[in-house]
N, C-alpha and C. Protein backbone atom coordinates (compact mmCIF):
# COMPACT_ATOMS: atom_id res chain seq x y z
N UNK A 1 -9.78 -12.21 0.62
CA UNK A 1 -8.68 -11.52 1.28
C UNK A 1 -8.51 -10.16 0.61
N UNK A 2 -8.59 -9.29 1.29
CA UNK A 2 -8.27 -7.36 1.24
C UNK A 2 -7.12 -7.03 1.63
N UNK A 3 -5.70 -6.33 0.74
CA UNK A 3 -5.21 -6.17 1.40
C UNK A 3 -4.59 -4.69 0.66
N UNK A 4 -4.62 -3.69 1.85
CA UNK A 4 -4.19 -2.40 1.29
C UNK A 4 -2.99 -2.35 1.09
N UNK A 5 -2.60 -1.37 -0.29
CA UNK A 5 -1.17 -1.83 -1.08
C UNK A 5 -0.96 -0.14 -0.76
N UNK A 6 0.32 -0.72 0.65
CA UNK A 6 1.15 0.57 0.68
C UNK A 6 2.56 0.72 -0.22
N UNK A 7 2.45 2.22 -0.62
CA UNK A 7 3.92 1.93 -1.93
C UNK A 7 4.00 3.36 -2.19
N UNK A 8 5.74 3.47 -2.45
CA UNK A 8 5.97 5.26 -2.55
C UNK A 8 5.08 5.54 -3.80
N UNK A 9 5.05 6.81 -4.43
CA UNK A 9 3.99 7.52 -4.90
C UNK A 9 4.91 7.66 -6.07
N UNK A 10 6.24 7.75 -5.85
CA UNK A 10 6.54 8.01 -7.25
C UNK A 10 7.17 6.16 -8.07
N UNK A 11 6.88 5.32 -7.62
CA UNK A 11 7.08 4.07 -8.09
C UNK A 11 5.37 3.89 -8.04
N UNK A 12 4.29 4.22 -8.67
CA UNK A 12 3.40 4.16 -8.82
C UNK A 12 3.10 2.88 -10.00
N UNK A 13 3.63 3.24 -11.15
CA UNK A 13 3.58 2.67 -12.02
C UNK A 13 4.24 1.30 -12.19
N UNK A 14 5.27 1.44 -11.77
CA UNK A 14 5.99 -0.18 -11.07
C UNK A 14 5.32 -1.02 -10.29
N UNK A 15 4.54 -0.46 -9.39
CA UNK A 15 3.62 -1.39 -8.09
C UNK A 15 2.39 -1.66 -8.93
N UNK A 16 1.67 -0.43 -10.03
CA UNK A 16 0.49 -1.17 -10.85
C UNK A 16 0.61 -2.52 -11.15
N UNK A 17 2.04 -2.53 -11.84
CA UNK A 17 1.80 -3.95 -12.90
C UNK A 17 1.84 -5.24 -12.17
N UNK A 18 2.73 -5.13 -10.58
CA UNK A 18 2.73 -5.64 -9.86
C UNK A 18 1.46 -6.32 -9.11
N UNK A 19 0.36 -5.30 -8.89
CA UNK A 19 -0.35 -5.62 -8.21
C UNK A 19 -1.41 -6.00 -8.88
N UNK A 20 -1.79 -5.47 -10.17
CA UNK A 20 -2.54 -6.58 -11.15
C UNK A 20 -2.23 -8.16 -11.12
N UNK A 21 -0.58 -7.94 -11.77
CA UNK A 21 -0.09 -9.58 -11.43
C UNK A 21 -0.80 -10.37 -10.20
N UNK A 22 -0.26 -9.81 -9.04
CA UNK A 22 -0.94 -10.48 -7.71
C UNK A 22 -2.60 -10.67 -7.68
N UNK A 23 -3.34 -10.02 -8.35
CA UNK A 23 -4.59 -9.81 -8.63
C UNK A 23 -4.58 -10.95 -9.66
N UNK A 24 -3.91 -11.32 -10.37
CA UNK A 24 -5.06 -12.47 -11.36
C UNK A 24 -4.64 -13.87 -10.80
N UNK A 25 -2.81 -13.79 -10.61
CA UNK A 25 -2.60 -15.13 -10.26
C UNK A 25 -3.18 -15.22 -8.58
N UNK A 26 -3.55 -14.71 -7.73
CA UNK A 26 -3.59 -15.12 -6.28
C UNK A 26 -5.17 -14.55 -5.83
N UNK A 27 -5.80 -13.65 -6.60
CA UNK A 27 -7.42 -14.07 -6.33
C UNK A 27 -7.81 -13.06 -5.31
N UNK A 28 -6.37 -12.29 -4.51
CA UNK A 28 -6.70 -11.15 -3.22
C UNK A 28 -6.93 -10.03 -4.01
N UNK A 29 -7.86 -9.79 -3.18
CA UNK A 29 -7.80 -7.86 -4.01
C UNK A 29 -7.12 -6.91 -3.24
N UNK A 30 -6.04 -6.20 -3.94
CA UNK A 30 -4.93 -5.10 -3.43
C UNK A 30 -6.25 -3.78 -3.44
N UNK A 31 -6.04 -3.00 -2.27
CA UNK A 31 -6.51 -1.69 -2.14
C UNK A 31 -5.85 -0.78 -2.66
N UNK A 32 -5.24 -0.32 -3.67
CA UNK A 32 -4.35 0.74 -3.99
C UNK A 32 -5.34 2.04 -4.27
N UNK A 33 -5.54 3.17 -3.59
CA UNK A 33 -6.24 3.99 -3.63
C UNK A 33 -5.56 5.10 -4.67
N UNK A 34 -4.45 5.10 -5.24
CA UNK A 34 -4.28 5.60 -6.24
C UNK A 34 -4.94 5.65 -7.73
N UNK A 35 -5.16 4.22 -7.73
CA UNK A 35 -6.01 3.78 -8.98
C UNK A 35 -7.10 3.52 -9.08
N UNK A 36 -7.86 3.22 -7.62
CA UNK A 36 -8.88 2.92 -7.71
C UNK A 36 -10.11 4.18 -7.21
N UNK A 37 -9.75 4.62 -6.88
CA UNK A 37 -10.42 5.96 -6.79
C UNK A 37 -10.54 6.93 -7.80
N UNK A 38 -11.99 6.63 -8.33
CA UNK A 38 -11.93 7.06 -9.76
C UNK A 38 -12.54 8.06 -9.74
N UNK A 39 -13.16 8.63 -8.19
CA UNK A 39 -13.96 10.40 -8.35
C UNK A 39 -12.28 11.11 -7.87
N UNK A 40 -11.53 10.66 -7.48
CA UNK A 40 -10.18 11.56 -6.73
C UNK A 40 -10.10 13.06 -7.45
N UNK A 41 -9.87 14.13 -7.17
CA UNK A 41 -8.93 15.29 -8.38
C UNK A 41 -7.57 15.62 -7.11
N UNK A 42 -6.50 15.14 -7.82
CA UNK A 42 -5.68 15.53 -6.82
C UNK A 42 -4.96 17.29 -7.60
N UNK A 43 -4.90 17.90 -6.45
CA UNK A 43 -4.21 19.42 -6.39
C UNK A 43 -2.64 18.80 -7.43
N UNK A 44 -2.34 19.87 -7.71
CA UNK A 44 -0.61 19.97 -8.46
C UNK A 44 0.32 20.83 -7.27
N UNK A 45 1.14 20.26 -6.87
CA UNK A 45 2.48 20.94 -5.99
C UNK A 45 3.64 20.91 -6.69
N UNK A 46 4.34 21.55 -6.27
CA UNK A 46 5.86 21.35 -6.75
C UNK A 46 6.69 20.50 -5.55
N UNK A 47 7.36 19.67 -5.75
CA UNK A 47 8.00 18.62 -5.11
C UNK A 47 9.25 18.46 -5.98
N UNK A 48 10.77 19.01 -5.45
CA UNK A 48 11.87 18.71 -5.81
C UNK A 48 11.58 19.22 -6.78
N UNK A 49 11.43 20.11 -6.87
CA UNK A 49 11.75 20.63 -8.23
C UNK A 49 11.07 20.47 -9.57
N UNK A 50 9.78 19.57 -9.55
CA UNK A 50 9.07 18.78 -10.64
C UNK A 50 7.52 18.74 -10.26
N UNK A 51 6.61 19.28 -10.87
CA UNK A 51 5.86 19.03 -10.72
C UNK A 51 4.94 17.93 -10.11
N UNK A 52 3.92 17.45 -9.53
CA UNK A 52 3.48 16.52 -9.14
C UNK A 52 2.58 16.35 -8.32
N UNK A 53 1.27 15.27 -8.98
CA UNK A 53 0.32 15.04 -8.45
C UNK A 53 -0.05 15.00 -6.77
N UNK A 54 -0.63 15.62 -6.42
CA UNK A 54 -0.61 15.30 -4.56
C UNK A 54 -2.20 15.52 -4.11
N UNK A 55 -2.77 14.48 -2.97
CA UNK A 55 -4.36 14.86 -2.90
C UNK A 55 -4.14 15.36 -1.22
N UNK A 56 -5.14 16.03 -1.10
CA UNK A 56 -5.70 17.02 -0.05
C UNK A 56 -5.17 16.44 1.36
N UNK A 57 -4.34 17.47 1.80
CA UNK A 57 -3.56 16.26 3.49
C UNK A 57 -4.91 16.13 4.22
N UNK A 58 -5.87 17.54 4.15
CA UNK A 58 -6.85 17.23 4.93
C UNK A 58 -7.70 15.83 4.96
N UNK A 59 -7.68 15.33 3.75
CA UNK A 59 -8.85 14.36 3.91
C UNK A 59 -7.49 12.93 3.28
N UNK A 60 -6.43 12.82 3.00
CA UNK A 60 -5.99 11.97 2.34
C UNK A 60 -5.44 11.14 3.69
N UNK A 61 -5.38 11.63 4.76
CA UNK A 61 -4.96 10.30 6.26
C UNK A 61 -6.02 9.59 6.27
N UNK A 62 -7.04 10.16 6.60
CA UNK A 62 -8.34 9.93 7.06
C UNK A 62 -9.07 8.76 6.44
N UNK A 63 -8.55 9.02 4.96
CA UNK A 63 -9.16 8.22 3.43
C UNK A 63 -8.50 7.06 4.01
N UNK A 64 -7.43 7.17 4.55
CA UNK A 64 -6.35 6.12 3.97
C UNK A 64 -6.64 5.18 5.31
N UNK A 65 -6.86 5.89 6.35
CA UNK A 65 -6.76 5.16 7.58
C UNK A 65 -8.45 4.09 7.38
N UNK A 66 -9.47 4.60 6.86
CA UNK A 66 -10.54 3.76 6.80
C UNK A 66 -10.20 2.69 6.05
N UNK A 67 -9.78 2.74 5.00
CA UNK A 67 -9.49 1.82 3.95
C UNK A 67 -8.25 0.85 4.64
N UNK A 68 -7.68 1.31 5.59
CA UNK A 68 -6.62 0.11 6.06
C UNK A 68 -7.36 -0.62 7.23
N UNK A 69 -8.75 0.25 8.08
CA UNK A 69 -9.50 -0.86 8.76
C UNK A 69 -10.33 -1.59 8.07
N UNK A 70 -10.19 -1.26 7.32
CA UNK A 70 -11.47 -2.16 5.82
C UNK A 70 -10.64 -3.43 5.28
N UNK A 71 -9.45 -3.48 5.65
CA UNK A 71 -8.57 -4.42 5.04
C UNK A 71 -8.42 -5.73 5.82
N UNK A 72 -7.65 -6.62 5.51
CA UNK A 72 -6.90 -7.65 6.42
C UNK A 72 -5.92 -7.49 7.02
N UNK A 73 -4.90 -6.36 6.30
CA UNK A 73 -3.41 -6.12 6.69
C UNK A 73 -3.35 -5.43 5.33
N UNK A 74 -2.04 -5.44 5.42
CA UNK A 74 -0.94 -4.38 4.83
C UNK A 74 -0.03 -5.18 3.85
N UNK A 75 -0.05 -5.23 2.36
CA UNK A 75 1.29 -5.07 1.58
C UNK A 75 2.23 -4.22 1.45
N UNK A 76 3.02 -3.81 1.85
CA UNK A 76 4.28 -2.48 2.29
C UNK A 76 5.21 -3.15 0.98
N UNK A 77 4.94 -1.66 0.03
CA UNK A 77 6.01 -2.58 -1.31
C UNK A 77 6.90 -1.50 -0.95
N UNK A 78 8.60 -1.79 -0.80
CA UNK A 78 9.32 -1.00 -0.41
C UNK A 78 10.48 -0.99 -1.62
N UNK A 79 10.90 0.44 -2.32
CA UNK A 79 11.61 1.06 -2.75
C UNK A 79 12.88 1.66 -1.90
N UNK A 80 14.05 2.03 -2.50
CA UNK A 80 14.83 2.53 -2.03
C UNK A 80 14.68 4.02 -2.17
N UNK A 81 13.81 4.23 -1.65
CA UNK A 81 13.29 6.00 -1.79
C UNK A 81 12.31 6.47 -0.79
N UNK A 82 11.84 7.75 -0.72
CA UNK A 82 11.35 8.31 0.23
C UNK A 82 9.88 7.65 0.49
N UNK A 83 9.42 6.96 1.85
CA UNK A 83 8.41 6.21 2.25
C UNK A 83 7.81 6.75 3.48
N UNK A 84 7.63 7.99 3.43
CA UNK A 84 7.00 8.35 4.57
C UNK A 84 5.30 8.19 4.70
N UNK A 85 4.47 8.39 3.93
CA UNK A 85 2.99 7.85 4.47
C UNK A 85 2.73 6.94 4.10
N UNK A 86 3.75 5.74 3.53
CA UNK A 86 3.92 4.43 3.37
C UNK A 86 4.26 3.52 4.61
N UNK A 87 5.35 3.93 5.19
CA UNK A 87 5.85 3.99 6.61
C UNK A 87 5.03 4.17 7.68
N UNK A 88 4.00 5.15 7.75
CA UNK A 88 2.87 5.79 8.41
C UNK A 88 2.18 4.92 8.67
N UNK A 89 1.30 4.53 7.17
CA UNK A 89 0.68 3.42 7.07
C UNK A 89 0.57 1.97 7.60
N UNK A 90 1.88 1.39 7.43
CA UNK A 90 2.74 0.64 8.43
C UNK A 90 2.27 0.40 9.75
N UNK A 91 3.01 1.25 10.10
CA UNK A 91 2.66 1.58 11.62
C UNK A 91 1.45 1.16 12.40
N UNK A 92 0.47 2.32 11.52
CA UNK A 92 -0.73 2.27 11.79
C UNK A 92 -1.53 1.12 11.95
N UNK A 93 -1.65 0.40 10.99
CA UNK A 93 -1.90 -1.39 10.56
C UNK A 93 -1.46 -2.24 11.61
N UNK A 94 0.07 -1.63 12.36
CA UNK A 94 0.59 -2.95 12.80
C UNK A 94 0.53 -2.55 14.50
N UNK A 95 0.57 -1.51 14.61
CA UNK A 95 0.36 -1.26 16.29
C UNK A 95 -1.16 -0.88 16.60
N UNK A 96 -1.77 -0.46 15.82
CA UNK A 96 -2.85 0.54 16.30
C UNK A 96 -4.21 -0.46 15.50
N UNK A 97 -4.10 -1.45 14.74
CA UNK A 97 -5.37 -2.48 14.45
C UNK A 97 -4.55 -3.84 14.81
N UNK A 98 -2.95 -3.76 15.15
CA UNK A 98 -2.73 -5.32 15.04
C UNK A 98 -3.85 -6.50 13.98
N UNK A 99 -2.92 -5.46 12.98
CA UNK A 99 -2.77 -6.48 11.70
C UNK A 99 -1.78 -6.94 11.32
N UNK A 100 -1.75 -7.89 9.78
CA UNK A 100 -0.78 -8.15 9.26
C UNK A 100 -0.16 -7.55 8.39
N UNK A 101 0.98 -7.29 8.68
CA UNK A 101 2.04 -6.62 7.20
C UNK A 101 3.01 -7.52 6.74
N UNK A 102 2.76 -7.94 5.64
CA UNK A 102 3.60 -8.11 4.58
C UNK A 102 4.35 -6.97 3.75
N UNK A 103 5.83 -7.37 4.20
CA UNK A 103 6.52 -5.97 3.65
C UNK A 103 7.26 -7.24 1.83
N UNK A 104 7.38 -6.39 0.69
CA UNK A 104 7.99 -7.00 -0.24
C UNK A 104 8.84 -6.13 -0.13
N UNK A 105 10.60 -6.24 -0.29
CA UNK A 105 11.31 -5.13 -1.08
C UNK A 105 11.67 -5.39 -2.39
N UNK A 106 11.21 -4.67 -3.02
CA UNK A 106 11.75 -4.27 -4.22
C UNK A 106 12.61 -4.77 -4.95
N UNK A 107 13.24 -3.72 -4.44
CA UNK A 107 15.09 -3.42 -5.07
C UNK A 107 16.07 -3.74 -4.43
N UNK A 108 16.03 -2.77 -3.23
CA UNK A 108 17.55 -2.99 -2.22
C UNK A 108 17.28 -4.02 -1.60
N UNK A 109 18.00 -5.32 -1.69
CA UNK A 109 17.85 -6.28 -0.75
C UNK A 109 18.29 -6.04 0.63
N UNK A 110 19.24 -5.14 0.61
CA UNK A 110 20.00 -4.93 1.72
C UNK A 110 18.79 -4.32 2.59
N UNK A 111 17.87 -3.61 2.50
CA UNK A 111 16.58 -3.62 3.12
C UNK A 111 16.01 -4.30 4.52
N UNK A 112 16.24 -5.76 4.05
CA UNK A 112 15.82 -6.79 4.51
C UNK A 112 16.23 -6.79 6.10
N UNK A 113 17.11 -6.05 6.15
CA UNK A 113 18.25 -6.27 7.71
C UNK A 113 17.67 -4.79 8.20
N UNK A 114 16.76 -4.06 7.71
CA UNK A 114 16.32 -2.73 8.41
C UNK A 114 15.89 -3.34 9.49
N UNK A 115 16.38 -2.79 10.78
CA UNK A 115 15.04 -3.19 12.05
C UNK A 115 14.19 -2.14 11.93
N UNK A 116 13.68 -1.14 11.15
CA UNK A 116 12.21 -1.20 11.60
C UNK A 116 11.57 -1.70 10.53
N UNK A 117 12.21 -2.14 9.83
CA UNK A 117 11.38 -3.11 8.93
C UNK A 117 10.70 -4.28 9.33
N UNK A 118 12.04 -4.93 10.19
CA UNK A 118 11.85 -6.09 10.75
C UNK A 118 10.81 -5.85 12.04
N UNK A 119 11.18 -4.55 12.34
CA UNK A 119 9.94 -4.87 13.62
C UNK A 119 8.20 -4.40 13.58
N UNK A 120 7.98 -3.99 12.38
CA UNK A 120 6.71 -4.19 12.00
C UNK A 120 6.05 -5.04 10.94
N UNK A 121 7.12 -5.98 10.41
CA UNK A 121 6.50 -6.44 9.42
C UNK A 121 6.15 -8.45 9.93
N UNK A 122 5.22 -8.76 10.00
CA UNK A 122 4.87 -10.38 9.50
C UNK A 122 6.01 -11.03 9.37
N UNK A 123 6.22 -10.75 8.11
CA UNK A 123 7.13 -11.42 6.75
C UNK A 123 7.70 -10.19 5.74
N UNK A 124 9.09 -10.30 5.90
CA UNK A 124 9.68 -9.54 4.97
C UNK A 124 10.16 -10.47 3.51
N UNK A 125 9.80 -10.09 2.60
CA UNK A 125 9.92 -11.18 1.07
C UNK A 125 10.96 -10.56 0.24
N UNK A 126 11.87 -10.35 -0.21
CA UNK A 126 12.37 -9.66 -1.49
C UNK A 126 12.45 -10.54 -2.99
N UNK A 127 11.74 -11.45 -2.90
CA UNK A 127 11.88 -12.19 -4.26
C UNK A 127 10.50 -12.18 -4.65
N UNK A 128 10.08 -11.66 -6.16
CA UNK A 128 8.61 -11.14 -6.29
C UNK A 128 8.03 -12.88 -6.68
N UNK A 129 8.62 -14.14 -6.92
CA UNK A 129 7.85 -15.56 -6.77
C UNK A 129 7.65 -15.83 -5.49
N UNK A 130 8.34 -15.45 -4.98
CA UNK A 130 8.09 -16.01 -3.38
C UNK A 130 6.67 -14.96 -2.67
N UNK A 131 6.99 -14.03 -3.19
CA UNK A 131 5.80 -12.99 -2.80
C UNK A 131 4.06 -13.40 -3.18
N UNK A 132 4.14 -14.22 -4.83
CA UNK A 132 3.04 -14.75 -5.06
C UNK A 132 2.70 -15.80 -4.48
N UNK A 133 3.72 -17.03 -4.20
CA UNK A 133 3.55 -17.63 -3.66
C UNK A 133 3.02 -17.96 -2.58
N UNK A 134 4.03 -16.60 -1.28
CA UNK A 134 3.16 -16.75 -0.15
C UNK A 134 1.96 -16.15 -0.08
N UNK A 135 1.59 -15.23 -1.34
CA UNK A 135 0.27 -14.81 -1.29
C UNK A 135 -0.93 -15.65 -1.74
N UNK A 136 -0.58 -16.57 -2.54
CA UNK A 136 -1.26 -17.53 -2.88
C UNK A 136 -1.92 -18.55 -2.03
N UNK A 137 -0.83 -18.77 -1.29
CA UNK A 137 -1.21 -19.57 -0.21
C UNK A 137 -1.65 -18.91 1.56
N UNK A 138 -2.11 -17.90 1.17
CA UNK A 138 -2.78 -17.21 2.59
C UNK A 138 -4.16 -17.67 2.22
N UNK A 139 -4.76 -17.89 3.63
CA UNK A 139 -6.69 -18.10 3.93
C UNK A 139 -6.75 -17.07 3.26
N UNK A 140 -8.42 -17.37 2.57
CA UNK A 140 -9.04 -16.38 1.97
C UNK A 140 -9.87 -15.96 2.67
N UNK A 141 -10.20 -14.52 2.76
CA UNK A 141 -11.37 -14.21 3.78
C UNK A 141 -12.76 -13.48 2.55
N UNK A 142 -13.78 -13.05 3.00
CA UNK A 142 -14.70 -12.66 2.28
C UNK A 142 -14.24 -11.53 1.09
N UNK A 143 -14.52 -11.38 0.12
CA UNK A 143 -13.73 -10.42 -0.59
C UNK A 143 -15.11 -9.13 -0.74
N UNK A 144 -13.94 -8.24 -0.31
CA UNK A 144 -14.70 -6.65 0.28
C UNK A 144 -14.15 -5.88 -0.51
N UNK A 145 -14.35 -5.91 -2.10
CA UNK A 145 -13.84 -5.35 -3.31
C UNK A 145 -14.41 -3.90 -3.31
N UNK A 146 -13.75 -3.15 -2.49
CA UNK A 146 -14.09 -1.82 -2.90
C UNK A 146 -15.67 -1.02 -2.86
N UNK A 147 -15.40 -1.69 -1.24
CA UNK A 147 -17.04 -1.12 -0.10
C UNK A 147 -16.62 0.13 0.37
N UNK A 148 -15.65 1.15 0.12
CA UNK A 148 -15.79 2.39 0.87
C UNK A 148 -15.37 3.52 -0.44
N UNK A 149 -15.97 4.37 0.58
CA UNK A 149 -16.34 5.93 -0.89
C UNK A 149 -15.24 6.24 -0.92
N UNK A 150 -14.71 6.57 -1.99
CA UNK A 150 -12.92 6.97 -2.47
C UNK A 150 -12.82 8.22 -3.09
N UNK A 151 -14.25 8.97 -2.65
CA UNK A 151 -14.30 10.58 -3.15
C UNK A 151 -12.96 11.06 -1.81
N UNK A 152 -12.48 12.31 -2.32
CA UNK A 152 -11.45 12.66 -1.51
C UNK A 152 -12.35 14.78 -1.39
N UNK A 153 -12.20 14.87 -0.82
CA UNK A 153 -13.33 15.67 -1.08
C UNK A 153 -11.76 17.57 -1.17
N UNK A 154 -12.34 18.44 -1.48
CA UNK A 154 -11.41 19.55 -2.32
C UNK A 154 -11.50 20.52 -1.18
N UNK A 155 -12.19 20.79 0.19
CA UNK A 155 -12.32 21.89 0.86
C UNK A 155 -11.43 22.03 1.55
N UNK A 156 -10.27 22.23 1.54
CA UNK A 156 -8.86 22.22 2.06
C UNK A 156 -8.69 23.97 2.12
């Protein structure tokens, strides 16, 4: 089982430890193209005021959209913060390949009662045992550990 790990950009480091976890106890491999793309060089922008990592719009949909048909579905880890090509992502997965999304929230439970949460997601989870759990217990399908090129290429 493949499943691409959508998650805001600046809770990066929160969803790592997370998705290792899910990685040893449950056996699926998370797509997080943040980390696993080890040719990436992402450009520097200013965002709010703070510096911060950002890769090429030209080629970073495109990246993202192969790697979510390469998948099974969608983990949507949701923060109480800005989720727009997380959201995107979403979408994409759930109308346009009719796949599965599994949304986890986070933090805000109050989340849980979003309708458009509710109307693209599978299963909405906010308790991170219940999250292993039901991940544990999904069919396993062939594991497709990181079959597509994750160069992001600079000609922007």
């Amino acid at each position: 089982m493949r499943l691409y790990l959508a998650h805001p950009f600046d809770k990066r480091e929160k969803v790592r430890e997370l998705e290792e976890e899910i990685e040893r106890k449950t056996g699926i491999d998370l797509d997080n193209f943040l980390y696993e793309c080890a040719l990436r060089k992402p450009a520097i922008t200013v965002y709010n005021g703070r510096r911060t990592e950002i890769f090429p719009k030209k080629e970073l949909v495109q990246h993202n959209k192969e790697h979510i048909k390469n998948s099974d579905g969608i983990l949507f880890v949701v923060y109480n913060t800005l989720l727009i090509g997380s959201s995107t992502e979403m979408h994409y997965c759930k109308e346009t390949l009719k796949k599965k999304v599994i949304t986890y929230i986070a933090d805000d439970k109050k989340l849980e009662n979003n309708p458009w949460l509710k109307h693209y997601s599978n299963i909405i989870i906010t308790d991170r045992d219940e999250l292993i759990r039901h991940l544990t217990e999904m069919p396993k399908t062939e594991n497709r550990k990181n079959t597509l090129d994750c160069r992001i290429k600079q000609d922007f």
